[in-house]
PDB file of N, CA and C in Angstrom:
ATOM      1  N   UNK A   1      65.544  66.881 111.957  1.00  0.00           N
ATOM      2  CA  UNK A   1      66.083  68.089 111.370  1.00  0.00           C
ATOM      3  C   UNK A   1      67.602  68.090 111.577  1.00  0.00           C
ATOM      4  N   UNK A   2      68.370  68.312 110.500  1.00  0.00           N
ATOM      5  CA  UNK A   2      69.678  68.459 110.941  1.00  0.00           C
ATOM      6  C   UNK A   2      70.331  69.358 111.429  1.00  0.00           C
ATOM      7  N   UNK A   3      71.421  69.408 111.977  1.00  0.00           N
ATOM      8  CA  UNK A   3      72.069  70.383 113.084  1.00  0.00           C
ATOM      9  C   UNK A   3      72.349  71.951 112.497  1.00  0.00           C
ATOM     10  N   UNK A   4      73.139  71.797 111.010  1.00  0.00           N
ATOM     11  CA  UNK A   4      72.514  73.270 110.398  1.00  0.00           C
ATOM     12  C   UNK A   4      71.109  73.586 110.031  1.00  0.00           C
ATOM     13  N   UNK A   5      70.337  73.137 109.587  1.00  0.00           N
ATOM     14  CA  UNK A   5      68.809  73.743 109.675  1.00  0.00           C
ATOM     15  C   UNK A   5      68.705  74.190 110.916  1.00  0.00           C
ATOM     16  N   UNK A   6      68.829  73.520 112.971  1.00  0.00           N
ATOM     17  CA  UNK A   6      68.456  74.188 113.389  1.00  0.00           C
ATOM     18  C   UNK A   6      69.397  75.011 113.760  1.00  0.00           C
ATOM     19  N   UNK A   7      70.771  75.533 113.652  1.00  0.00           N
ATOM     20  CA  UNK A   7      71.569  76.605 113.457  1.00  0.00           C
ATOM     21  C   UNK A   7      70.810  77.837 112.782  1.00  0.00           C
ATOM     22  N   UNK A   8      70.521  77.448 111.973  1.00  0.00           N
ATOM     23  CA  UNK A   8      70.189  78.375 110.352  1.00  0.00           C
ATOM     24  C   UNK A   8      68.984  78.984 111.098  1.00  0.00           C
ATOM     25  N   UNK A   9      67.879  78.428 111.725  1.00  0.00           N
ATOM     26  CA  UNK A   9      66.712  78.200 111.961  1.00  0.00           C
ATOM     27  C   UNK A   9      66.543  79.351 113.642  1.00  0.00           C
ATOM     28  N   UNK A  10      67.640  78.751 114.089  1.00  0.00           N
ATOM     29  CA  UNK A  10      68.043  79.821 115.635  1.00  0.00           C
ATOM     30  C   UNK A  10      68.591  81.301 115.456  1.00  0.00           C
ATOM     31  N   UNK A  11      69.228  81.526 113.956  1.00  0.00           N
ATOM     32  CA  UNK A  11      69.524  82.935 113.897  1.00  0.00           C
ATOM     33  C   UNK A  11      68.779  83.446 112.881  1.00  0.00           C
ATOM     34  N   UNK A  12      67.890  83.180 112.149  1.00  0.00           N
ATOM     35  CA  UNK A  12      66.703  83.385 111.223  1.00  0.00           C
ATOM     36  C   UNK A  12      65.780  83.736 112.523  1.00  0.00           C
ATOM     37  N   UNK A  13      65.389  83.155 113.151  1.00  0.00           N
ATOM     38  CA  UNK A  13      64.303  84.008 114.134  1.00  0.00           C
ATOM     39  C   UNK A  13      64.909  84.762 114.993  1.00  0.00           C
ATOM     40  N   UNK A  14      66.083  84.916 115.485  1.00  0.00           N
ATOM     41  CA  UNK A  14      66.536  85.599 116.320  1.00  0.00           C
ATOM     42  C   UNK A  14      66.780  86.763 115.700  1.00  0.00           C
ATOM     43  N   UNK A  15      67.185  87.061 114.443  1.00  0.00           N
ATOM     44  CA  UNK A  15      67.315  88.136 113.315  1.00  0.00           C
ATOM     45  C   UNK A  15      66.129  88.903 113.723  1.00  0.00           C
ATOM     46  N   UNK A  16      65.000  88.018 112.915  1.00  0.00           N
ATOM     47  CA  UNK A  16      63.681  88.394 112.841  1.00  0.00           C
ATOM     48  C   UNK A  16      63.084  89.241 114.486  1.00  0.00           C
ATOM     49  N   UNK A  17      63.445  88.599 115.464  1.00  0.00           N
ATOM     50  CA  UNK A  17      62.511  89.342 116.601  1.00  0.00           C
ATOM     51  C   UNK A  17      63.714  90.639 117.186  1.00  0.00           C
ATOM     52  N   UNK A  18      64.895  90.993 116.235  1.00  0.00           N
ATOM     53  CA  UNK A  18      65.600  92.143 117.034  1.00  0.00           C
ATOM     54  C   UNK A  18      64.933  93.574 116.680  1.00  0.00           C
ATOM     55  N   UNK A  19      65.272  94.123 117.696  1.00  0.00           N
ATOM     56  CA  UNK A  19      64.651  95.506 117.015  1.00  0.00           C
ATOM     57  C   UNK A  19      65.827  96.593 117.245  1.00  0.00           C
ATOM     58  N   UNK A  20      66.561  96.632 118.116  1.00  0.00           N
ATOM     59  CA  UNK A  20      68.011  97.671 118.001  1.00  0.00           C
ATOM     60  C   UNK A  20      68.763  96.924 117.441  1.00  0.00           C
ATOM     61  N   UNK A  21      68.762  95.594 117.253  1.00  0.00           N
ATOM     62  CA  UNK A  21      70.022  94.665 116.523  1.00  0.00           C
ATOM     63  C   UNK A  21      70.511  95.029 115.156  1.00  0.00           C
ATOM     64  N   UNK A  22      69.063  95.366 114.450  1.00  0.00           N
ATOM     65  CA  UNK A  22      68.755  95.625 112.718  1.00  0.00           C
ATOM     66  C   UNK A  22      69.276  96.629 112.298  1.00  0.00           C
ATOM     67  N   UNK A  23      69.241  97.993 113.614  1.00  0.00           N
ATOM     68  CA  UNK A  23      70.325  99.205 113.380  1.00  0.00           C
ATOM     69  C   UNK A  23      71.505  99.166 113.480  1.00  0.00           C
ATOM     70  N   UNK A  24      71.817  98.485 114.421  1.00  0.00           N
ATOM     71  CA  UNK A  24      73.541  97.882 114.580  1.00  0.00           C
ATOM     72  C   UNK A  24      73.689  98.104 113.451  1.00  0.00           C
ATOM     73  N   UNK A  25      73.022  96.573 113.132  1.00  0.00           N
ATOM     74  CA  UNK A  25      73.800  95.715 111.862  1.00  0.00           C
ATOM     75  C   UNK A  25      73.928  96.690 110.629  1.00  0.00           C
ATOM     76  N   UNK A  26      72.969  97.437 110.729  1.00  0.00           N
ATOM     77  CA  UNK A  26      73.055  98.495 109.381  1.00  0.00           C
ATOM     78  C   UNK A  26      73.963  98.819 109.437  1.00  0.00           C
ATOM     79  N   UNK A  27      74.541 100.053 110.587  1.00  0.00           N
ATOM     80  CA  UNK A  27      75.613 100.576 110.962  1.00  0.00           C
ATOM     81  C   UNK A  27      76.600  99.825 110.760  1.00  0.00           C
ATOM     82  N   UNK A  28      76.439  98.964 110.891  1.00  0.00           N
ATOM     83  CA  UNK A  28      78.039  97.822 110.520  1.00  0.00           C
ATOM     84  C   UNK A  28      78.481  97.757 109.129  1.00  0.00           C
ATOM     85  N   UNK A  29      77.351  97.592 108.228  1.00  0.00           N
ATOM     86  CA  UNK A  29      77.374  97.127 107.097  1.00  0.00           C
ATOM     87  C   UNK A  29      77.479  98.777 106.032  1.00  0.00           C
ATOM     88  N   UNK A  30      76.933  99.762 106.722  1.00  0.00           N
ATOM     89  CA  UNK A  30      77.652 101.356 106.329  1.00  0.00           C
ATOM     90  C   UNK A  30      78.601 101.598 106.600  1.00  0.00           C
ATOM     91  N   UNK A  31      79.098 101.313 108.002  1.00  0.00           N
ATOM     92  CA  UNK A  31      80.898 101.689 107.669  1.00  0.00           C
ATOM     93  C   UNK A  31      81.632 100.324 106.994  1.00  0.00           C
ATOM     94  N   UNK A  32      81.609  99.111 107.019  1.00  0.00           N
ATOM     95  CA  UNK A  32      82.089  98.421 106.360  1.00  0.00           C
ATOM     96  C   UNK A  32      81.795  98.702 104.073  1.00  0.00           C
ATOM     97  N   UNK A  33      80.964  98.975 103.908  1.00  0.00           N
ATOM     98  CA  UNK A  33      80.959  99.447 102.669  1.00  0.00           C
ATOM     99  C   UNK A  33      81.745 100.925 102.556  1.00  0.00           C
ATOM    100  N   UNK A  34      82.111 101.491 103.492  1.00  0.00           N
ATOM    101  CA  UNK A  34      82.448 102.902 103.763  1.00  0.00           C
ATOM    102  C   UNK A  34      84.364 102.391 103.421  1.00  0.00           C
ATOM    103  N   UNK A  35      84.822 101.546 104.370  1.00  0.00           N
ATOM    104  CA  UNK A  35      86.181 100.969 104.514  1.00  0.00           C
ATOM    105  C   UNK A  35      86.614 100.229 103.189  1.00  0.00           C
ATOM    106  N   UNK A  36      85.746  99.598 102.455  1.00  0.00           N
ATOM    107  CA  UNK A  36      85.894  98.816 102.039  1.00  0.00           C
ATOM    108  C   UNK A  36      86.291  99.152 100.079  1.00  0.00           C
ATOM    109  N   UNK A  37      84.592 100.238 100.200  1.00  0.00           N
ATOM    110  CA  UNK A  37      85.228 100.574  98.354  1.00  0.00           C
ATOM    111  C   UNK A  37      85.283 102.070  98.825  1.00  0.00           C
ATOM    112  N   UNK A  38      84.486 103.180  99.211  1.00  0.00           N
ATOM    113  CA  UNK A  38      85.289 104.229  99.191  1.00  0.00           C
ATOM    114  C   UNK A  38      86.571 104.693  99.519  1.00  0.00           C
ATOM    115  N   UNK A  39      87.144 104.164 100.361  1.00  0.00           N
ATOM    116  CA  UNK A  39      88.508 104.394 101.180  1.00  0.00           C
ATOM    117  C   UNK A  39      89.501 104.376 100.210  1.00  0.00           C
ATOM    118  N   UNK A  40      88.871 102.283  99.404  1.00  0.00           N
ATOM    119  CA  UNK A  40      89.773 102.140  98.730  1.00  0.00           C
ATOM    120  C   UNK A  40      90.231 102.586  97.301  1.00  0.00           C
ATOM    121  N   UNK A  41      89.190 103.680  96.392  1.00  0.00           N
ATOM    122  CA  UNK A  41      89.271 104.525  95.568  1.00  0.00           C
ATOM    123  C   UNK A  41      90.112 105.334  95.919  1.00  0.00           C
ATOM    124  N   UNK A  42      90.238 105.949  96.961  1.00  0.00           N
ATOM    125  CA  UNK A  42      90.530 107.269  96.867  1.00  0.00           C
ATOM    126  C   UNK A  42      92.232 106.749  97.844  1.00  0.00           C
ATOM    127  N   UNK A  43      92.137 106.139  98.496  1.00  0.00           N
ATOM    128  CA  UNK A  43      94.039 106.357  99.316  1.00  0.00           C
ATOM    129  C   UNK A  43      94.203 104.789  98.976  1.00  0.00           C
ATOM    130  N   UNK A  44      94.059 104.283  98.195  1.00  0.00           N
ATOM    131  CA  UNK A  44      95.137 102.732  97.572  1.00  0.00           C
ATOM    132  C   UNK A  44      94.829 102.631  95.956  1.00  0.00           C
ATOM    133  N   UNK A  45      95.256 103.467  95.244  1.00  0.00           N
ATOM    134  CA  UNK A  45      95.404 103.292  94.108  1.00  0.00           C
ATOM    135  C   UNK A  45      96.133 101.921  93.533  1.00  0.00           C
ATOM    136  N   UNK A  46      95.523 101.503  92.915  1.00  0.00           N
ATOM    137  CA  UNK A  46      96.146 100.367  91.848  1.00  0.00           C
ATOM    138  C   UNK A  46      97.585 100.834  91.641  1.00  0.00           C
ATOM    139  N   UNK A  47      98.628 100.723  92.561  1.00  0.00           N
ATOM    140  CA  UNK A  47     100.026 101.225  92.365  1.00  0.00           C
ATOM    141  C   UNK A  47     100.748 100.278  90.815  1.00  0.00           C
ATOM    142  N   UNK A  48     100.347  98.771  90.507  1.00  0.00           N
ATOM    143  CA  UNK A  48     101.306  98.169  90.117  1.00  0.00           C
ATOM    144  C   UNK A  48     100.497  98.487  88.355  1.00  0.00           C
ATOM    145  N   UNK A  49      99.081  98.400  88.411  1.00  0.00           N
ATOM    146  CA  UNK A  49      98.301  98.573  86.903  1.00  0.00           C
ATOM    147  C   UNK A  49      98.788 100.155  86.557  1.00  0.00           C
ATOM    148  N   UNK A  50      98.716 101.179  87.115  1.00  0.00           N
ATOM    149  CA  UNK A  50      99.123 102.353  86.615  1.00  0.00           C
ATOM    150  C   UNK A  50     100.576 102.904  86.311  1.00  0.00           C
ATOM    151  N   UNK A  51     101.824 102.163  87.186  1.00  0.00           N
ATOM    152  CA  UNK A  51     103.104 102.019  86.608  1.00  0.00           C
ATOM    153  C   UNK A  51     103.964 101.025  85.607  1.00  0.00           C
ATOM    154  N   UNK A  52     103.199 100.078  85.176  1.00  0.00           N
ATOM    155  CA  UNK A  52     103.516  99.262  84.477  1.00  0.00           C
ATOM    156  C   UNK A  52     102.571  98.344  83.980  1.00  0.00           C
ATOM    157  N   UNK A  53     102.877  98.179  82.252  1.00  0.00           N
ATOM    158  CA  UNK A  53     102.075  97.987  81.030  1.00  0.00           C
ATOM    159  C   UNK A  53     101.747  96.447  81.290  1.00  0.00           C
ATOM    160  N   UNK A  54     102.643  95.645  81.233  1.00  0.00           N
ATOM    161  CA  UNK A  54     102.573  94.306  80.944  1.00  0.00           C
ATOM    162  C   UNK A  54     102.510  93.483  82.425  1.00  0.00           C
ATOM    163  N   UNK A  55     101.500  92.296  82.747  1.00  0.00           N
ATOM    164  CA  UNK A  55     101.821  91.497  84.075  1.00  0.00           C
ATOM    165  C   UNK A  55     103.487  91.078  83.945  1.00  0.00           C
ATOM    166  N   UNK A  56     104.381  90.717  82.794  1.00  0.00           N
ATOM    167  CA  UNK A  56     105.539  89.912  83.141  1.00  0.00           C
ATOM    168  C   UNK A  56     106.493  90.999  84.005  1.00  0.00           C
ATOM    169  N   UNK A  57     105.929  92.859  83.389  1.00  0.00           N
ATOM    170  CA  UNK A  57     106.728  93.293  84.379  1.00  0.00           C
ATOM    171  C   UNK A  57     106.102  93.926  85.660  1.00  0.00           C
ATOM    172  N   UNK A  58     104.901  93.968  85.961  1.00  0.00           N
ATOM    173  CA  UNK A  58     104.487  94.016  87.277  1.00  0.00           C
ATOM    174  C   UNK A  58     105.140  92.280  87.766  1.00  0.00           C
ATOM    175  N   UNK A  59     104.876  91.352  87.218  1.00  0.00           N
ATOM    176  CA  UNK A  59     105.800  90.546  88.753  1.00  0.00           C
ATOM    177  C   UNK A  59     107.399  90.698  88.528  1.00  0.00           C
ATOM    178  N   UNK A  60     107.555  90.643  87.938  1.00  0.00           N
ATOM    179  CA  UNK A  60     109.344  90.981  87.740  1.00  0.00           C
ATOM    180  C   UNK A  60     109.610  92.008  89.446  1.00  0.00           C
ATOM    181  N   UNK A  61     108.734  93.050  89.000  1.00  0.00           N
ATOM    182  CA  UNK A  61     108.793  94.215  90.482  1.00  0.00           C
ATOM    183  C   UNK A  61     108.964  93.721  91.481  1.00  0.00           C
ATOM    184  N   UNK A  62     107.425  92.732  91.402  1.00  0.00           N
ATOM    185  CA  UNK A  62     106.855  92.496  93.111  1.00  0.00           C
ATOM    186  C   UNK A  62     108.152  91.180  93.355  1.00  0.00           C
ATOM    187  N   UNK A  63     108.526  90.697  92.466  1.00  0.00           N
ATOM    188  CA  UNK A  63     109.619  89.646  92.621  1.00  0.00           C
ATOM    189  C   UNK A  63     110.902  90.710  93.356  1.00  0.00           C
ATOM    190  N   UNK A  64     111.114  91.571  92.812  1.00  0.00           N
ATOM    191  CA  UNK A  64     112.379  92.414  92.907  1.00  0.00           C
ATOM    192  C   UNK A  64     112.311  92.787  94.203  1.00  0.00           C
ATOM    193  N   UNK A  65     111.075  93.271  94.561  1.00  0.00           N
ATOM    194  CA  UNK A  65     110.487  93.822  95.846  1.00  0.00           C
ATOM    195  C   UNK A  65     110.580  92.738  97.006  1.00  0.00           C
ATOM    196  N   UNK A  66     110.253  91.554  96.566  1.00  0.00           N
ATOM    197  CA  UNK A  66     110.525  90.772  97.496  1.00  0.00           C
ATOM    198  C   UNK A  66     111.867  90.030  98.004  1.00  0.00           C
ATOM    199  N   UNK A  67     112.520  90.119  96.967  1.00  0.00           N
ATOM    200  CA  UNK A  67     113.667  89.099  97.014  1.00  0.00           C
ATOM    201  C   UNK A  67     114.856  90.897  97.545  1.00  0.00           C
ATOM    202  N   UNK A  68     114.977  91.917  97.296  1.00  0.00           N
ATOM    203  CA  UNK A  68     115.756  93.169  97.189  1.00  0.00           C
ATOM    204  C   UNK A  68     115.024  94.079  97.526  1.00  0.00           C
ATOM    205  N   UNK A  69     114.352  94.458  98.974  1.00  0.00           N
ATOM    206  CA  UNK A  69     113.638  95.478  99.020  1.00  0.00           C
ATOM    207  C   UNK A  69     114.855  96.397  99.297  1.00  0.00           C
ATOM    208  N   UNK A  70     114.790  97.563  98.962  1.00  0.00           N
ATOM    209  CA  UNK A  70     115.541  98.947  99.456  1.00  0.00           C
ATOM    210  C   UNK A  70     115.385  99.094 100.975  1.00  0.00           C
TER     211      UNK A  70
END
């Protein structure tokens, strides 16, 4: 058997026999979906698609921005 099968094979049953682990992990995977798209709807708006029409002048900006920040 090769060394990932029994990798693969050691956290496939170890998964399988947790029983507070499975709530963790939920919990992990609710606030990480929580951080991840709600957050980012609502406080990081698409700043560069909603002020400007064309990509040549969204990078023109982020160029401007980088090379001349204020």
């Amino acid at each position: 058997m090769s060394i990932l099968n029994r990798i693969f094979n050691f956290y496939l049953n170890g998964f399988k026999e947790m029983k507070v682990g499975k709530q963790l992990w939920l919990i992990i995977l609710i606030k990480l979906f929580i951080m991840f798209a709600i957050l980012k709807l609502f406080f990081f708006p698409n700043f560069l698609k909603s002020n400007f029409d064309s990509d040549q002048e969204r990078s023109d900006y982020v160029i401007e921005q980088l090379t001349n920040p204020k």
